[in-house]
PDB file of N, CA and C in Angstrom:
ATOM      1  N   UNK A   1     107.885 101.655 115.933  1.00  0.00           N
ATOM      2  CA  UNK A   1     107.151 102.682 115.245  1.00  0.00           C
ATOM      3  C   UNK A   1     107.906 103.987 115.392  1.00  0.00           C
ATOM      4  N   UNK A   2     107.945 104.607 114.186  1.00  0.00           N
ATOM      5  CA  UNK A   2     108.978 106.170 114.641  1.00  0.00           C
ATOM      6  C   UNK A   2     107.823 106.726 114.548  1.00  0.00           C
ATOM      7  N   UNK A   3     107.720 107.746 114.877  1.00  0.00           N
ATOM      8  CA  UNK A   3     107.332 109.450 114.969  1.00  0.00           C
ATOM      9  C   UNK A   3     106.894 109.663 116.419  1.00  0.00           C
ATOM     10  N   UNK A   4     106.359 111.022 116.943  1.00  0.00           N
ATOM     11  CA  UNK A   4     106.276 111.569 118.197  1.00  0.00           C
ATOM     12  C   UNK A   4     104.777 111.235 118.687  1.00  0.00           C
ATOM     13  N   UNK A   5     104.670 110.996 120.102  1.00  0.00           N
ATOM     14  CA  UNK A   5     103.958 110.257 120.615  1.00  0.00           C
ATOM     15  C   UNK A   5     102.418 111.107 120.219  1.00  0.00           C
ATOM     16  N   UNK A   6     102.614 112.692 120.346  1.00  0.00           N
ATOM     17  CA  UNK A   6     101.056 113.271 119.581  1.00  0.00           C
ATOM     18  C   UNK A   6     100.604 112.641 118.425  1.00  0.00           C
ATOM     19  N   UNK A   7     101.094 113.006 117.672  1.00  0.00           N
ATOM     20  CA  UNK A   7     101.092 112.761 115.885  1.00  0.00           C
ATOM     21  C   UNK A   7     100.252 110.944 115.755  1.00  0.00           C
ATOM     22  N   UNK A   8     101.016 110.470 117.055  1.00  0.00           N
ATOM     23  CA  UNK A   8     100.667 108.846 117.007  1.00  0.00           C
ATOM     24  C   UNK A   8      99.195 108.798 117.516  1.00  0.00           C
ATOM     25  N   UNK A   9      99.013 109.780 118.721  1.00  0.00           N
ATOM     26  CA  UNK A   9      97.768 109.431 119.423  1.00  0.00           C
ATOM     27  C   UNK A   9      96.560 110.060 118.429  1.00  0.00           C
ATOM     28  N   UNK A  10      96.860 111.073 117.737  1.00  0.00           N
ATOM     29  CA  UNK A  10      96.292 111.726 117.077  1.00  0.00           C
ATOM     30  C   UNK A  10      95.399 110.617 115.912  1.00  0.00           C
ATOM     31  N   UNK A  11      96.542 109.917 115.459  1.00  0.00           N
ATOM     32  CA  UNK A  11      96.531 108.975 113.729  1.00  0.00           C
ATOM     33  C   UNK A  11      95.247 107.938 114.965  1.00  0.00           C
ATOM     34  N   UNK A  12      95.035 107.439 115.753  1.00  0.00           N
ATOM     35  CA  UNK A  12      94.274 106.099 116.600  1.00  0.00           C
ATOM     36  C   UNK A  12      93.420 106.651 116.667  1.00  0.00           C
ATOM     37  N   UNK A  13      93.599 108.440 117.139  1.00  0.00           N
ATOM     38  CA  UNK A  13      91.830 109.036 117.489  1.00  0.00           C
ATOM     39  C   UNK A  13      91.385 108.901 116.452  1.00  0.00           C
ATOM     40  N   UNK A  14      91.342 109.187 115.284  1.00  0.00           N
ATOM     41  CA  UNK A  14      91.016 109.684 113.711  1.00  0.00           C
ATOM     42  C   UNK A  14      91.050 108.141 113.391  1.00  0.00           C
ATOM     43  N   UNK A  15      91.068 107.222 113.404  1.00  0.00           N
ATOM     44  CA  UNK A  15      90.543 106.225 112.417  1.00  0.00           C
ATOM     45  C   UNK A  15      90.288 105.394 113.487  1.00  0.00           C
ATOM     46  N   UNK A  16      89.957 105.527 114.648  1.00  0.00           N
ATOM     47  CA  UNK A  16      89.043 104.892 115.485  1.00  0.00           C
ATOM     48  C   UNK A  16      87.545 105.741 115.795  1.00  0.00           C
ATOM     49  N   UNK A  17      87.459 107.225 115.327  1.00  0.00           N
ATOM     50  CA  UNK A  17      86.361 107.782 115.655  1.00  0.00           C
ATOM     51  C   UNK A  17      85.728 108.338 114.636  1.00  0.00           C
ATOM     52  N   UNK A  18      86.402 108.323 112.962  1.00  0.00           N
ATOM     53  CA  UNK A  18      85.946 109.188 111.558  1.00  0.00           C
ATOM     54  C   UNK A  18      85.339 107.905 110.646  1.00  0.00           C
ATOM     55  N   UNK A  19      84.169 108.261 110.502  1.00  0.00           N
ATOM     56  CA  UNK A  19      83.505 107.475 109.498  1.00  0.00           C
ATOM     57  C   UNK A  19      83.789 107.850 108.084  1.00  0.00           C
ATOM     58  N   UNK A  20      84.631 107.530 107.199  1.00  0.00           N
ATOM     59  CA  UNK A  20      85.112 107.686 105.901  1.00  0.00           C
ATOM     60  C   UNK A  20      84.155 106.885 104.926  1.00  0.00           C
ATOM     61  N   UNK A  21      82.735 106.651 105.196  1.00  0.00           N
ATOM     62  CA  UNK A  21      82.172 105.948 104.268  1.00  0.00           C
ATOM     63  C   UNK A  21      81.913 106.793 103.119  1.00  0.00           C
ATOM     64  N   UNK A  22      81.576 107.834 103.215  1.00  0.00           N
ATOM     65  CA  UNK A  22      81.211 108.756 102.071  1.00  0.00           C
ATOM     66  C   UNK A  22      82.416 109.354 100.877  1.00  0.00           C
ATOM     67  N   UNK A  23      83.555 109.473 102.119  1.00  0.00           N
ATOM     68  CA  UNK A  23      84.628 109.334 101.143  1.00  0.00           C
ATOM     69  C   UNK A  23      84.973 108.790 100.287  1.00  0.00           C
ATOM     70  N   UNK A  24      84.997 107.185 100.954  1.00  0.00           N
ATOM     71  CA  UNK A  24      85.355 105.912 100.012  1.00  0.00           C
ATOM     72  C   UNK A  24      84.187 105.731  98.595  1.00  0.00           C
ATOM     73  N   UNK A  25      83.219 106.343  99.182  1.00  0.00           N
ATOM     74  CA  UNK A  25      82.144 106.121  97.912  1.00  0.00           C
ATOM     75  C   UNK A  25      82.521 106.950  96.800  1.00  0.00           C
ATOM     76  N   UNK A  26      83.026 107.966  96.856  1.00  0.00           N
ATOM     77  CA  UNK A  26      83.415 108.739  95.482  1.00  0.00           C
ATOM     78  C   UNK A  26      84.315 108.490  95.061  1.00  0.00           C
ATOM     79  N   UNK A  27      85.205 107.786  95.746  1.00  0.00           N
ATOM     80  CA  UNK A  27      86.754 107.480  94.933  1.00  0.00           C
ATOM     81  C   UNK A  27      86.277 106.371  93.643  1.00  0.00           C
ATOM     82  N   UNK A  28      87.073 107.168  92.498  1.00  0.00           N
ATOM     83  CA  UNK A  28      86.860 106.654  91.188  1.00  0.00           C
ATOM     84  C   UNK A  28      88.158 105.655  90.536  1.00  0.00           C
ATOM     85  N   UNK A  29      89.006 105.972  90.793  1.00  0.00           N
ATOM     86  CA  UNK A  29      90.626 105.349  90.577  1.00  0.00           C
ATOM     87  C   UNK A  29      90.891 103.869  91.071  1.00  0.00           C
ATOM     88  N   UNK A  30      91.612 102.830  90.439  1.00  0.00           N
ATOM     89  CA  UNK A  30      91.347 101.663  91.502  1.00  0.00           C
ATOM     90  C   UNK A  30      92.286 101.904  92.762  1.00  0.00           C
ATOM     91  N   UNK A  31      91.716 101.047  93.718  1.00  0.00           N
ATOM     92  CA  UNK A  31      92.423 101.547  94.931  1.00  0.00           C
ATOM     93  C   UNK A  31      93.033  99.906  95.856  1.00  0.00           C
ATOM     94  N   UNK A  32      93.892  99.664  96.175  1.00  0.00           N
ATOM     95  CA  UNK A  32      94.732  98.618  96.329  1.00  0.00           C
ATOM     96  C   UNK A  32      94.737  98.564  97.769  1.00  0.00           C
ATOM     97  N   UNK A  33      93.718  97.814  98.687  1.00  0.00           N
ATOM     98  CA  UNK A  33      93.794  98.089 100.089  1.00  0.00           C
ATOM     99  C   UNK A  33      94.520  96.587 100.842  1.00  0.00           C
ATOM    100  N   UNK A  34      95.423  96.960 101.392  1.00  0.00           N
ATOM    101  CA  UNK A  34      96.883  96.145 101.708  1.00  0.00           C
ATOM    102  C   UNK A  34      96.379  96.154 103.749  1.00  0.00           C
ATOM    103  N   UNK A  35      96.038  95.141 103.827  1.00  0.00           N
ATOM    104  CA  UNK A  35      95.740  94.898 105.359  1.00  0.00           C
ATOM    105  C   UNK A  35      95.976  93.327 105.442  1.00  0.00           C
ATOM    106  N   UNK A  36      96.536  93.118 107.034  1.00  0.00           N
ATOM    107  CA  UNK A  36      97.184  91.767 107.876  1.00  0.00           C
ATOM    108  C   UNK A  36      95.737  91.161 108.378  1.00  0.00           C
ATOM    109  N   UNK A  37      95.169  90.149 108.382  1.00  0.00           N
ATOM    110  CA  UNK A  37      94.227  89.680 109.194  1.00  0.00           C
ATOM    111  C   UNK A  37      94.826  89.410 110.541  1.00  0.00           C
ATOM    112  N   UNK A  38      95.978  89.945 110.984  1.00  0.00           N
ATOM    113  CA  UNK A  38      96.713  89.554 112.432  1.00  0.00           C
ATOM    114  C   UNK A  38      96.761  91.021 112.801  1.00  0.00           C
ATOM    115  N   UNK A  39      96.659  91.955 111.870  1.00  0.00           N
ATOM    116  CA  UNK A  39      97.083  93.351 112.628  1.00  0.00           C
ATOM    117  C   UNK A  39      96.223  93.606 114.526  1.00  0.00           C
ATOM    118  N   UNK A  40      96.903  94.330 115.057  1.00  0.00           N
ATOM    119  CA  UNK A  40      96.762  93.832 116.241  1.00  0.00           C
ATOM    120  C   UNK A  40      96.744  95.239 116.727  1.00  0.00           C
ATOM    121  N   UNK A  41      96.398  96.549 115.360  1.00  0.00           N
ATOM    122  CA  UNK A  41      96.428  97.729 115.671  1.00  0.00           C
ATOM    123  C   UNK A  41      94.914  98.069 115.131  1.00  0.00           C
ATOM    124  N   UNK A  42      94.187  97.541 113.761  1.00  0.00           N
ATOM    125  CA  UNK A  42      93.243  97.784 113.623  1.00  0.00           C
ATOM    126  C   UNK A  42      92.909  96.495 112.947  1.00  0.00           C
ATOM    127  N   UNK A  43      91.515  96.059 113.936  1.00  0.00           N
ATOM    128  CA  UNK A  43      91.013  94.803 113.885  1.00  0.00           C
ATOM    129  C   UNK A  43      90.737  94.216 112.320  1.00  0.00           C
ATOM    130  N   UNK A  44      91.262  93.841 111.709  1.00  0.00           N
ATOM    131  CA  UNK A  44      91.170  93.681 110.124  1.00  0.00           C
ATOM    132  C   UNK A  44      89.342  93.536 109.301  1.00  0.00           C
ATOM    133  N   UNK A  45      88.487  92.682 110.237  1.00  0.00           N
ATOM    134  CA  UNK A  45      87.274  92.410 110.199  1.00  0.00           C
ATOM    135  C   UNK A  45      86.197  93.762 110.213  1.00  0.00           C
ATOM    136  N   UNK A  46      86.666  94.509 110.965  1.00  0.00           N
ATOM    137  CA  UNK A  46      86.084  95.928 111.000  1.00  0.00           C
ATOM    138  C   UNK A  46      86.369  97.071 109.885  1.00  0.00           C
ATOM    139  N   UNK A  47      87.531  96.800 109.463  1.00  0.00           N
ATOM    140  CA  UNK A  47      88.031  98.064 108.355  1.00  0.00           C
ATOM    141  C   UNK A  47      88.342  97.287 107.057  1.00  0.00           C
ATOM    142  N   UNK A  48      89.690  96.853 106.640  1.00  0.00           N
ATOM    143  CA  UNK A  48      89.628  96.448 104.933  1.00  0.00           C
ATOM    144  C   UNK A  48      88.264  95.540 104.298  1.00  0.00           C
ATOM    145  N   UNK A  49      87.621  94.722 104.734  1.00  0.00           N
ATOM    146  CA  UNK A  49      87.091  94.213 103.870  1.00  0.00           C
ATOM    147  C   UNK A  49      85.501  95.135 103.699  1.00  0.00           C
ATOM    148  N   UNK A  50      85.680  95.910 105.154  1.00  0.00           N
ATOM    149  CA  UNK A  50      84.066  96.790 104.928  1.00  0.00           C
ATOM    150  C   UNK A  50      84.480  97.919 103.877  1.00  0.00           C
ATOM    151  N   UNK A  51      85.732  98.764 103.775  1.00  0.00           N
ATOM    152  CA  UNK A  51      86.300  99.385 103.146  1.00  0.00           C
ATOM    153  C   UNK A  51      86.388  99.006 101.508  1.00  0.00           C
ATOM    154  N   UNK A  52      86.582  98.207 101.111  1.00  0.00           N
ATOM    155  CA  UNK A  52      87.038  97.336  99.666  1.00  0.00           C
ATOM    156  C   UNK A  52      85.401  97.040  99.399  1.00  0.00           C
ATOM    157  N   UNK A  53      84.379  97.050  99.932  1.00  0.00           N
ATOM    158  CA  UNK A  53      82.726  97.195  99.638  1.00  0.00           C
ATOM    159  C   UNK A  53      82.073  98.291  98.933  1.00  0.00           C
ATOM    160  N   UNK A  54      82.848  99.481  99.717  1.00  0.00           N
ATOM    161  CA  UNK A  54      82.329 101.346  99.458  1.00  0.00           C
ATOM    162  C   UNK A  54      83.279 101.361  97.957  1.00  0.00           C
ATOM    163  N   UNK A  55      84.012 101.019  98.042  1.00  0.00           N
ATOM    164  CA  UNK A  55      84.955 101.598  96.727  1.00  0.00           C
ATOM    165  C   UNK A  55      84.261 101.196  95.580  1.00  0.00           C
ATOM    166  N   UNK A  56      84.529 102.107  94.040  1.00  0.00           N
ATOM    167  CA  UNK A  56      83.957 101.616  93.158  1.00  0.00           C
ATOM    168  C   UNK A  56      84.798 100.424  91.943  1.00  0.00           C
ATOM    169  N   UNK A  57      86.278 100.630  92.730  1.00  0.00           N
ATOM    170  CA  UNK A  57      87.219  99.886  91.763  1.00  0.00           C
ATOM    171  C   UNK A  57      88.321  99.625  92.623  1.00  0.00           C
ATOM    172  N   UNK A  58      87.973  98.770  93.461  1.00  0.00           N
ATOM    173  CA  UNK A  58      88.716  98.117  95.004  1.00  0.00           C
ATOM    174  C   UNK A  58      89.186  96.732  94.820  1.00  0.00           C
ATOM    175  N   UNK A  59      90.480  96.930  95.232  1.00  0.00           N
ATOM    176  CA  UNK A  59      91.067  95.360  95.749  1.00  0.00           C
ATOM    177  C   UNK A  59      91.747  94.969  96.795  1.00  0.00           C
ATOM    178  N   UNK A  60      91.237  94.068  97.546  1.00  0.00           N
ATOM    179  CA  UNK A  60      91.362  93.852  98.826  1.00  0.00           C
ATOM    180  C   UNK A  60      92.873  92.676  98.897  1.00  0.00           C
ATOM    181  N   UNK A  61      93.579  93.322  99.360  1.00  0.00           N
ATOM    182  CA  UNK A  61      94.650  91.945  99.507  1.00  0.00           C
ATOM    183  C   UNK A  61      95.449  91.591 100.669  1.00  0.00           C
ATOM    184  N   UNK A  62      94.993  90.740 101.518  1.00  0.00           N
ATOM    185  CA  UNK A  62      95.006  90.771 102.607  1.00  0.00           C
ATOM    186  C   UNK A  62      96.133  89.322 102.838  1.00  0.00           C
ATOM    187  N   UNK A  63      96.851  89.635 104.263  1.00  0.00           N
ATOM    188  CA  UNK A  63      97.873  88.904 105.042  1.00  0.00           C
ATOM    189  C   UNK A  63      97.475  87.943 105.989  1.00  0.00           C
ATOM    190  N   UNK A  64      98.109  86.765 106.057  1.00  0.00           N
ATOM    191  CA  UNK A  64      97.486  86.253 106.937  1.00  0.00           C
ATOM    192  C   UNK A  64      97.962  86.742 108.345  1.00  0.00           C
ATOM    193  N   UNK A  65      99.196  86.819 108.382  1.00  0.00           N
ATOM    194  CA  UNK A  65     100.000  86.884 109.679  1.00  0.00           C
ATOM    195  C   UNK A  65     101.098  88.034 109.725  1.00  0.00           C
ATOM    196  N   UNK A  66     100.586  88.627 108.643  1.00  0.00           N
ATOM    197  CA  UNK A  66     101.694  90.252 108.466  1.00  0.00           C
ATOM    198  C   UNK A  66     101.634  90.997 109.889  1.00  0.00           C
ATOM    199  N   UNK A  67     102.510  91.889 110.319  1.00  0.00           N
ATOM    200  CA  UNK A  67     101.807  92.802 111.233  1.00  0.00           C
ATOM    201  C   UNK A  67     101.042  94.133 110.868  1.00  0.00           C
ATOM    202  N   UNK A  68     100.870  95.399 111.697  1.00  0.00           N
ATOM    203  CA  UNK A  68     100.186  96.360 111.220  1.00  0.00           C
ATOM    204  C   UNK A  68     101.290  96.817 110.240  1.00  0.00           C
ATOM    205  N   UNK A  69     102.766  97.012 110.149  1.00  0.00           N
ATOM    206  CA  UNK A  69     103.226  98.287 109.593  1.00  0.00           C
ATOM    207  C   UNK A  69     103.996  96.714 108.774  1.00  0.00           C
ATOM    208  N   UNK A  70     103.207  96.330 108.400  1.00  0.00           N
ATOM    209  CA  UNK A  70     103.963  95.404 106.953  1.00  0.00           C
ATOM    210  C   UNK A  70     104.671  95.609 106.204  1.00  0.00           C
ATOM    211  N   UNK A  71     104.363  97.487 105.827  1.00  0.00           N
ATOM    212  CA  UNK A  71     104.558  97.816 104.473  1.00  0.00           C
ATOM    213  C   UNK A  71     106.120  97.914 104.934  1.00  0.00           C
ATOM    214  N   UNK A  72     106.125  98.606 106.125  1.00  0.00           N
ATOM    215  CA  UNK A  72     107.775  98.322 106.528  1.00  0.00           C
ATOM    216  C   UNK A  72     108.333  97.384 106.973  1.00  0.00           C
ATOM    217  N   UNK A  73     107.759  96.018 107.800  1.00  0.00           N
ATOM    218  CA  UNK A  73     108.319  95.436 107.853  1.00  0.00           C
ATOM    219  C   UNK A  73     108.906  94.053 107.085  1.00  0.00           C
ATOM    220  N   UNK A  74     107.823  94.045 105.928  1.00  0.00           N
ATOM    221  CA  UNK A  74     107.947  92.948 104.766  1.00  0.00           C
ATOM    222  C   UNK A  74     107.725  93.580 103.723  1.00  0.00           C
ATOM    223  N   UNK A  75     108.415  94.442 103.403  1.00  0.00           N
ATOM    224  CA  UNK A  75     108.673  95.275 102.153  1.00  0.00           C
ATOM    225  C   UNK A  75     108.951  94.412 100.925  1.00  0.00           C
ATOM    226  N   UNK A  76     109.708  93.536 101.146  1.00  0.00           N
ATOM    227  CA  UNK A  76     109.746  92.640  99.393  1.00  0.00           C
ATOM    228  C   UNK A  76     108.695  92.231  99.129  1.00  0.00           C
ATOM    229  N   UNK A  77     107.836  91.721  99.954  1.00  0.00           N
ATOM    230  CA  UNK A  77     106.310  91.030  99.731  1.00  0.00           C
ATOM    231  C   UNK A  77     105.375  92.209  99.090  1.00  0.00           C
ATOM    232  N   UNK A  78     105.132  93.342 100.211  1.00  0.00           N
ATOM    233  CA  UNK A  78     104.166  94.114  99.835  1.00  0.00           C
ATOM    234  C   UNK A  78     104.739  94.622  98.228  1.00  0.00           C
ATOM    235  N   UNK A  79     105.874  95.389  98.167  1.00  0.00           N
ATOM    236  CA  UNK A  79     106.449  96.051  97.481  1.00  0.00           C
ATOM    237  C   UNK A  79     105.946  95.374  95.844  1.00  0.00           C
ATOM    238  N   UNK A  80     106.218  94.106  95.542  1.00  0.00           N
ATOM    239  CA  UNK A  80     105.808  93.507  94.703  1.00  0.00           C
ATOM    240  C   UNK A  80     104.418  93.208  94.382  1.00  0.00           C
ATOM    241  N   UNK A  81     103.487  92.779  95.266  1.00  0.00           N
ATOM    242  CA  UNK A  81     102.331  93.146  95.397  1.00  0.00           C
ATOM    243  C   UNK A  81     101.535  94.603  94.526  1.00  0.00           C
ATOM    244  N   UNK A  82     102.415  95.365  95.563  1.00  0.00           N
ATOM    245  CA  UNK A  82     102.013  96.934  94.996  1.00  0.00           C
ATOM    246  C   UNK A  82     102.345  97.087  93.396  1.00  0.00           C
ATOM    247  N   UNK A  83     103.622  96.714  92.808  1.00  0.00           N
ATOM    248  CA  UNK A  83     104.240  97.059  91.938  1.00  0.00           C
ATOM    249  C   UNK A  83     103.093  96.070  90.469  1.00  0.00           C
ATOM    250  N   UNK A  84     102.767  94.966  90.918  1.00  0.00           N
ATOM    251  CA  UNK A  84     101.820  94.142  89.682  1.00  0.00           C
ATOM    252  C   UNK A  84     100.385  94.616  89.938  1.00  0.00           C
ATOM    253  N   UNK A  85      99.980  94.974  90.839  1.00  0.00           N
ATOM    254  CA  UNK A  85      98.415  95.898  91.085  1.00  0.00           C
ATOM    255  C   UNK A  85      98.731  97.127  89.800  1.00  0.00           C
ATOM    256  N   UNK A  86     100.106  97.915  90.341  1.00  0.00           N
ATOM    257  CA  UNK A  86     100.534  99.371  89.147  1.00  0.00           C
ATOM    258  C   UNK A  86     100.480  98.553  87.941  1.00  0.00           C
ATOM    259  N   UNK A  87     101.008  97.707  87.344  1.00  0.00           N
ATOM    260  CA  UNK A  87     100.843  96.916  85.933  1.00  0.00           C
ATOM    261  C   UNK A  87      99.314  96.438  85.813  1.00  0.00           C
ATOM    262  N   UNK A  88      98.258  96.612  86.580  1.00  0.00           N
ATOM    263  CA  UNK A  88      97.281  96.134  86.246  1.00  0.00           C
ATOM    264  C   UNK A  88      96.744  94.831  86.125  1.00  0.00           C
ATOM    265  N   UNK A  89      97.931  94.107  87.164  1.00  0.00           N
ATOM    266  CA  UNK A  89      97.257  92.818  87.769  1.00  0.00           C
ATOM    267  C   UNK A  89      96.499  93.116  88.338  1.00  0.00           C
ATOM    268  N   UNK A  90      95.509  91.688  88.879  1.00  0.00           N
ATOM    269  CA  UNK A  90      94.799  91.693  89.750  1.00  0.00           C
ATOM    270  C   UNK A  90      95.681  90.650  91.307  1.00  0.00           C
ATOM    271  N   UNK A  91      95.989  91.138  92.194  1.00  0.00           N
ATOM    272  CA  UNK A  91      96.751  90.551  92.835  1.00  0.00           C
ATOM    273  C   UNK A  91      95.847  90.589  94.377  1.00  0.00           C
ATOM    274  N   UNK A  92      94.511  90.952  94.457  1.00  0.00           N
ATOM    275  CA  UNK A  92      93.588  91.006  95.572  1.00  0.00           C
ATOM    276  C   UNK A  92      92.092  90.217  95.079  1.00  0.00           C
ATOM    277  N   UNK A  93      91.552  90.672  95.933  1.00  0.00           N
ATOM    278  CA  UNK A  93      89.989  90.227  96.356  1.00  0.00           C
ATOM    279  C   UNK A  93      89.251  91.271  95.330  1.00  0.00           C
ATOM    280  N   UNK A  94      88.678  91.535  94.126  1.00  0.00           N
ATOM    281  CA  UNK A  94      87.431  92.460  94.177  1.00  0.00           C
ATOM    282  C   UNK A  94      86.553  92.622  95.222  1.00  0.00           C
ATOM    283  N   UNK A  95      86.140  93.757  95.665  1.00  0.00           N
ATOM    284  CA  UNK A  95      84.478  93.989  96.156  1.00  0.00           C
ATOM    285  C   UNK A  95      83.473  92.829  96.537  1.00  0.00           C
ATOM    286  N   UNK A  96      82.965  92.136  94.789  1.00  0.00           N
ATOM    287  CA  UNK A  96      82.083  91.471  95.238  1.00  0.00           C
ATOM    288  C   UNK A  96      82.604  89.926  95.735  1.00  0.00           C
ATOM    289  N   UNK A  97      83.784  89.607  95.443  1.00  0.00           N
ATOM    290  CA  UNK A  97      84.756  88.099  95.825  1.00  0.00           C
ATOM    291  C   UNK A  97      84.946  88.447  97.555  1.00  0.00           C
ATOM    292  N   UNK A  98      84.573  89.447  98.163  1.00  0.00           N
ATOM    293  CA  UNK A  98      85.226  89.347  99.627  1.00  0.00           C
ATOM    294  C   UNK A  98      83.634  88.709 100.357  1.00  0.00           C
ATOM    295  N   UNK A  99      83.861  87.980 101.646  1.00  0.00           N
ATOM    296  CA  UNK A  99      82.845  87.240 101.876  1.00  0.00           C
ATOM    297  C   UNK A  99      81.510  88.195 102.023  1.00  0.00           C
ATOM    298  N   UNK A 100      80.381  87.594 102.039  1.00  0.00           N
ATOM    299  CA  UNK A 100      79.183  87.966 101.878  1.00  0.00           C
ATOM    300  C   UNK A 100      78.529  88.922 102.839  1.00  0.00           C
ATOM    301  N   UNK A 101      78.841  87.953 104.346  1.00  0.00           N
ATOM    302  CA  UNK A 101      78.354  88.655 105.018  1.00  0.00           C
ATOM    303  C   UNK A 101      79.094  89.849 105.636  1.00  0.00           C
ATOM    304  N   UNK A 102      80.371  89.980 105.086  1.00  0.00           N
ATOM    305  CA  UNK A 102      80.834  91.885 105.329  1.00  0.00           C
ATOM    306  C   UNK A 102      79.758  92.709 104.614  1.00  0.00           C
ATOM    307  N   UNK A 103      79.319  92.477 103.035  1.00  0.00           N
ATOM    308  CA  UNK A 103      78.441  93.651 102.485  1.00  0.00           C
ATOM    309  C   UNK A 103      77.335  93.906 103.406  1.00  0.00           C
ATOM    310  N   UNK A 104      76.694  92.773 104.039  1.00  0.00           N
ATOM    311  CA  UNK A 104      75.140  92.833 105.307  1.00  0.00           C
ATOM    312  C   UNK A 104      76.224  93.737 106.342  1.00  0.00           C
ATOM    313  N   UNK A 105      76.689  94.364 106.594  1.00  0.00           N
ATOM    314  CA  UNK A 105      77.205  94.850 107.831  1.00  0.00           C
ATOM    315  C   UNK A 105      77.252  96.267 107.363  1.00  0.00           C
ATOM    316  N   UNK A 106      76.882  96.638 106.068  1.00  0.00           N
ATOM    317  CA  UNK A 106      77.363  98.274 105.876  1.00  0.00           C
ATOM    318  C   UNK A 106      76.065  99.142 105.673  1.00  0.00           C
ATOM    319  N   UNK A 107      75.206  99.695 106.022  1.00  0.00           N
ATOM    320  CA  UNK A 107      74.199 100.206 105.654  1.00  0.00           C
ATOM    321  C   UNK A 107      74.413 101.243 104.612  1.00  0.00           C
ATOM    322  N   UNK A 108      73.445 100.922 103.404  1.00  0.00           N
ATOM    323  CA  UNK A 108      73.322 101.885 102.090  1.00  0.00           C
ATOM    324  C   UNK A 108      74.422 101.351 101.279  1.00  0.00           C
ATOM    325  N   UNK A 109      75.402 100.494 101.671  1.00  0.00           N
ATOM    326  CA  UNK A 109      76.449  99.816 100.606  1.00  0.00           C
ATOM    327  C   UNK A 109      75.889  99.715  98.980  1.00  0.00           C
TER     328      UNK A 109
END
């Protein structure tokens, strides 16, 4: 991981202690949420698929065994991924296709 050890501790406090639900609810644009079910930095079960619920035009596309910083370390995979989502594939999960019982876990979803 590069950057300086504040900046790092800083990024863990802030998305281990900020509830962004209200955020995610106004975003209007589709939004392409790229998470490892192995990440081993933020528990995957807790954030993308509750995340890809709040959105109004969300796609969830998830790894089995990627690590956290995928985007750098399997860049041909994601990269392409990213690039047919921009063409307006569908290359994830919609909202309501991610399993059931994530939506029971969000109150006011």
């Amino acid at each position: 991981m590069m950057g300086g050890i504040k900046p790092q501790f800083d990024c863990i406090k802030v998305f281990s202690e900020t509830d962004f639900t209200d955020d995610l609810k106004i975003i209007e644009v589709p939004v392409l949420l790229i998470h490892s079910e192995d990440d081993q930095i933020v528990p995957y079960a807790d954030s993308a698929p509750l995340a890809v619920k709040l959105l109004k035009n969300g796609q969830l596309k998830s790894y089995s065994s990627l690590p956290h910083g995928c985007i750098t370390t399997h860049p041909d995979e994601i990269n392409g991924d990213i690039l047919r989502f921009l063409n307006g594939d569908n290359v994830g999960l919609a909202a309501e296709d991610t399993p059931a019982l994530v939506a029971e876990t969000i109150p006011g979803a």
